[in-house]
C-alpha atoms as a PDB file:
ATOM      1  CA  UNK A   1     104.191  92.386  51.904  1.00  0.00           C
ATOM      2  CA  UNK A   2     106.798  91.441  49.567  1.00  0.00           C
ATOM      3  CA  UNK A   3     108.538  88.978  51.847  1.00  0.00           C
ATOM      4  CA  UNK A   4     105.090  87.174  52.355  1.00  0.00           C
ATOM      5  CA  UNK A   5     104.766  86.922  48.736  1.00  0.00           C
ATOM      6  CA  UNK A   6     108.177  85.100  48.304  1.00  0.00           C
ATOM      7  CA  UNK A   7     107.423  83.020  51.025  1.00  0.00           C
ATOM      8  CA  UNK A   8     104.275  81.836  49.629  1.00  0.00           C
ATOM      9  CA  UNK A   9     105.815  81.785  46.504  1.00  0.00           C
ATOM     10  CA  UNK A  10     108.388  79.300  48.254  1.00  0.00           C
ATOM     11  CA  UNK A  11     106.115  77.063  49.686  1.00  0.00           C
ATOM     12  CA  UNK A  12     104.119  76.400  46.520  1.00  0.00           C
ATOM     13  CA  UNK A  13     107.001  75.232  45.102  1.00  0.00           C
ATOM     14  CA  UNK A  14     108.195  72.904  47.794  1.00  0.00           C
ATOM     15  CA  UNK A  15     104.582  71.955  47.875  1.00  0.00           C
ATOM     16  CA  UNK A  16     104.006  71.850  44.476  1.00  0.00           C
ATOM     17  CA  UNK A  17     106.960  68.764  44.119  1.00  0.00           C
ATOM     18  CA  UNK A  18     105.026  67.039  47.044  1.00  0.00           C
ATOM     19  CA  UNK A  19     101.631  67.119  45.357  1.00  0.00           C
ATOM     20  CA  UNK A  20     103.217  66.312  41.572  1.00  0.00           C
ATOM     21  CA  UNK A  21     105.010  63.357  43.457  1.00  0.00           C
ATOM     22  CA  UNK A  22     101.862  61.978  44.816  1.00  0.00           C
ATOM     23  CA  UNK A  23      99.989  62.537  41.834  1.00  0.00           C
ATOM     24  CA  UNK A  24     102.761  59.967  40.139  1.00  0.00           C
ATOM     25  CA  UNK A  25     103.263  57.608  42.863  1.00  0.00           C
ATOM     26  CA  UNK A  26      99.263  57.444  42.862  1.00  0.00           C
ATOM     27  CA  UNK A  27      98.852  57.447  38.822  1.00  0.00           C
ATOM     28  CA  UNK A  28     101.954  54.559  38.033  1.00  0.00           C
ATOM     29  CA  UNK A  29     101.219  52.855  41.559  1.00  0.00           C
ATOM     30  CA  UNK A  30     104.957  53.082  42.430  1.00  0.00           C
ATOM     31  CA  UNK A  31     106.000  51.577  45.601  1.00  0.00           C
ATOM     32  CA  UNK A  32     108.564  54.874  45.929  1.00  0.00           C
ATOM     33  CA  UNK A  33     107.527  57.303  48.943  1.00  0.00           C
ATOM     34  CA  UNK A  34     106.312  60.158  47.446  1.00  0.00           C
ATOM     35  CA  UNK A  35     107.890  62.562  49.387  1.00  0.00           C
ATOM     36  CA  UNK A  36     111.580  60.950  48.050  1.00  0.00           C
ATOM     37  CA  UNK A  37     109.988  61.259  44.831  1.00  0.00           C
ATOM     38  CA  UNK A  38     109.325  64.923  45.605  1.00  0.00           C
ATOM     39  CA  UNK A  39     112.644  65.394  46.808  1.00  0.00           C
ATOM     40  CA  UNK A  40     114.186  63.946  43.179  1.00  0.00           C
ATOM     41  CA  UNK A  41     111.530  66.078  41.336  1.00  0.00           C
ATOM     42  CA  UNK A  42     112.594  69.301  43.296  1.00  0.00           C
ATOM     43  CA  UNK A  43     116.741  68.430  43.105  1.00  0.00           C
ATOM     44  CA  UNK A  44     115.937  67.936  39.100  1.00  0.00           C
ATOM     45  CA  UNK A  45     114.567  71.248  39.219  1.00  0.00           C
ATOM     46  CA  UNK A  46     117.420  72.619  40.998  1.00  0.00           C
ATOM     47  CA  UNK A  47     119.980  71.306  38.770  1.00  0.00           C
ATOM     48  CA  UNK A  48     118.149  72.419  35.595  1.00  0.00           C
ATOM     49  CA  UNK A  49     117.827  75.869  36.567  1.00  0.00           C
ATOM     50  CA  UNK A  50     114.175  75.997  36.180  1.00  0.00           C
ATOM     51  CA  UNK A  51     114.479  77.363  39.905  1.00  0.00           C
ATOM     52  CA  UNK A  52     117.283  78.850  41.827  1.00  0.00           C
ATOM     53  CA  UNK A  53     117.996  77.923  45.513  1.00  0.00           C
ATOM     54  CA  UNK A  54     117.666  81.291  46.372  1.00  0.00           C
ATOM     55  CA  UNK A  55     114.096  81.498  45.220  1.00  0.00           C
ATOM     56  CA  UNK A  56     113.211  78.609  47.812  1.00  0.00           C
ATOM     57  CA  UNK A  57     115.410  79.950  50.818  1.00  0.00           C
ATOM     58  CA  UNK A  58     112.016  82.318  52.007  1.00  0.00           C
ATOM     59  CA  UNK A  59     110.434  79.121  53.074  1.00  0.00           C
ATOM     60  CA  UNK A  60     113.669  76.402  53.775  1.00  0.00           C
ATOM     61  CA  UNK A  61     115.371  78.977  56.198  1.00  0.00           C
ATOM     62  CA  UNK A  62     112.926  78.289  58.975  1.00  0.00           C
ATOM     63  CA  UNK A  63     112.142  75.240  58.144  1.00  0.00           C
ATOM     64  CA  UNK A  64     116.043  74.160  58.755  1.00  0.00           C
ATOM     65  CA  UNK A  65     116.158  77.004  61.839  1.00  0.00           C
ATOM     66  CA  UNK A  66     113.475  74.803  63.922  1.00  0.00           C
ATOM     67  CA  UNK A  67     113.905  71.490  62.620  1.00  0.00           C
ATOM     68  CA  UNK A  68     115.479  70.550  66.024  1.00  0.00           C
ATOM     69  CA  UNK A  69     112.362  71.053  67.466  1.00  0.00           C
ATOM     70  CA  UNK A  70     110.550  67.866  65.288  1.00  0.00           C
ATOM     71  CA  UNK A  71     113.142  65.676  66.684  1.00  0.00           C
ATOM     72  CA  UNK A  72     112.238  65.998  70.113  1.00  0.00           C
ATOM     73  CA  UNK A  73     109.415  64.116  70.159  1.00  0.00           C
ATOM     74  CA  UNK A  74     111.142  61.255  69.112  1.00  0.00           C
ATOM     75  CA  UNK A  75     114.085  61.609  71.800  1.00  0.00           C
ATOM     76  CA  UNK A  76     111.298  62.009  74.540  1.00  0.00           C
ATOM     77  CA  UNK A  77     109.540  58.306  73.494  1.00  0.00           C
ATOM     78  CA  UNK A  78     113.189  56.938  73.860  1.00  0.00           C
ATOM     79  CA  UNK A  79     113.388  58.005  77.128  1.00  0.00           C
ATOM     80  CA  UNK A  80     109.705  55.928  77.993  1.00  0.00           C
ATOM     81  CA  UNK A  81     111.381  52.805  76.643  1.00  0.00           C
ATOM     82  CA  UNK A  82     114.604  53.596  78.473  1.00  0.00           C
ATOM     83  CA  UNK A  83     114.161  49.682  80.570  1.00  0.00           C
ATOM     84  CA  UNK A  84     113.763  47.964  77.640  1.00  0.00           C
ATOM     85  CA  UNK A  85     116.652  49.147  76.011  1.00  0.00           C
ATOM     86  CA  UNK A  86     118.856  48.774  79.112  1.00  0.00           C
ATOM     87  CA  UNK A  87     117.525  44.408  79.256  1.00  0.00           C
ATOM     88  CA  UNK A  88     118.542  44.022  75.895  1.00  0.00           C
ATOM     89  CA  UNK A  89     121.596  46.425  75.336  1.00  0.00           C
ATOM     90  CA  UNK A  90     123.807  43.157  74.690  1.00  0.00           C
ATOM     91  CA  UNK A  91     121.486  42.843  71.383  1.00  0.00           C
ATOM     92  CA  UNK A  92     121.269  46.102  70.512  1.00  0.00           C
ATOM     93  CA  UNK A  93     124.575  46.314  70.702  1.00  0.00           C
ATOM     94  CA  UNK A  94     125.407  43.687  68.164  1.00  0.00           C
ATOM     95  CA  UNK A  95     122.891  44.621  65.516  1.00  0.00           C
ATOM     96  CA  UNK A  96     124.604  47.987  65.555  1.00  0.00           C
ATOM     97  CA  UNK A  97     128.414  46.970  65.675  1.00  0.00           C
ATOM     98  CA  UNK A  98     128.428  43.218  64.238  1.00  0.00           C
ATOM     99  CA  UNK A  99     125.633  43.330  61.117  1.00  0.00           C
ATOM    100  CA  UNK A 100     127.634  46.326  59.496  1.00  0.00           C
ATOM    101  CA  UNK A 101     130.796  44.833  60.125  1.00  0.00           C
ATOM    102  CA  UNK A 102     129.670  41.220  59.231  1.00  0.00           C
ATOM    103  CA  UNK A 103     127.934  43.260  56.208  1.00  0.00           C
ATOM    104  CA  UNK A 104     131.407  44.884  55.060  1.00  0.00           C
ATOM    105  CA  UNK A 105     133.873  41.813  55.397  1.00  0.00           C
ATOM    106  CA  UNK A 106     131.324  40.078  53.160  1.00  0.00           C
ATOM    107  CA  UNK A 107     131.276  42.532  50.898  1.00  0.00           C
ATOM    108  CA  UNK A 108     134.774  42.899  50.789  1.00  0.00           C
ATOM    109  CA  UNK A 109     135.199  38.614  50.273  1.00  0.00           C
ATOM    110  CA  UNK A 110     133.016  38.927  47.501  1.00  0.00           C
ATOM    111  CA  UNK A 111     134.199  41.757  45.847  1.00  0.00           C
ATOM    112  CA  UNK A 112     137.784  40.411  45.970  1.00  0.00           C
ATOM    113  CA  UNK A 113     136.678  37.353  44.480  1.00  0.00           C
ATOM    114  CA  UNK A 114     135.087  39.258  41.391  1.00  0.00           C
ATOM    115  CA  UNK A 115     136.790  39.553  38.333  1.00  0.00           C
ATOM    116  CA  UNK A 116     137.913  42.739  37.533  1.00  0.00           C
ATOM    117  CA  UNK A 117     139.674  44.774  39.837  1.00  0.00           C
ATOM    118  CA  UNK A 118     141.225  48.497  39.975  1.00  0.00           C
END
């Protein structure tokens, strides 16, 4: 009975950030996600020690145990599109290796060109 309670207990909390999150996303019309905003609201009250990580480890534990399991969904619609991705591999290719690295030697260029350095 008592671990039910603590894992309700849990869950309102976690919850409880979700819902407060909306309820400002909706109220200042942010353009944030909510649930990131939740996330920050929840990691605040970690850090203040208004709650302890061991008071939300009843509902986290198996929600990290099985979280596997909601990526396999996604892996399984890869596999549909698995022609596609083998006509245009070349491209796919070069947005993952040649943005970044386009993206850090121009960051690098214009950082060396600033004026203050370490």
């Amino acid at each position: 009975m008592m671990t039910a309670l603590r894992f309700i207990a849990s869950l309102a909390i976690l919850i409880g950030c979700l819902w407060a999150a909306k309820l400002i996303t909706a109220t200042f019309a942010l353009s944030m996600p909510a649930p990131l905003l939740g996330l920050l609201i929840l990691f605040g009250l970690l850090q203040s020690g208004i709650f302890q990580s061991k008071h939300l480890l009843p509902s986290c534990d198996p929600i990290l145990k099985y979280m596997a399991l909601f990526f396999i969904p996604a892996g399984v619609g890869l596999i549909n599109y698995l022609a596609i991705f083998s006509q245009y591999a070349w491209l796919l290719a070069s947005v993952l290796i040649l943005v970044p690295a386009l993206g850090l030697f121009l960051t690098g260029k214009l950082a060396s060109q600033g004026r203050f350095h370490d």
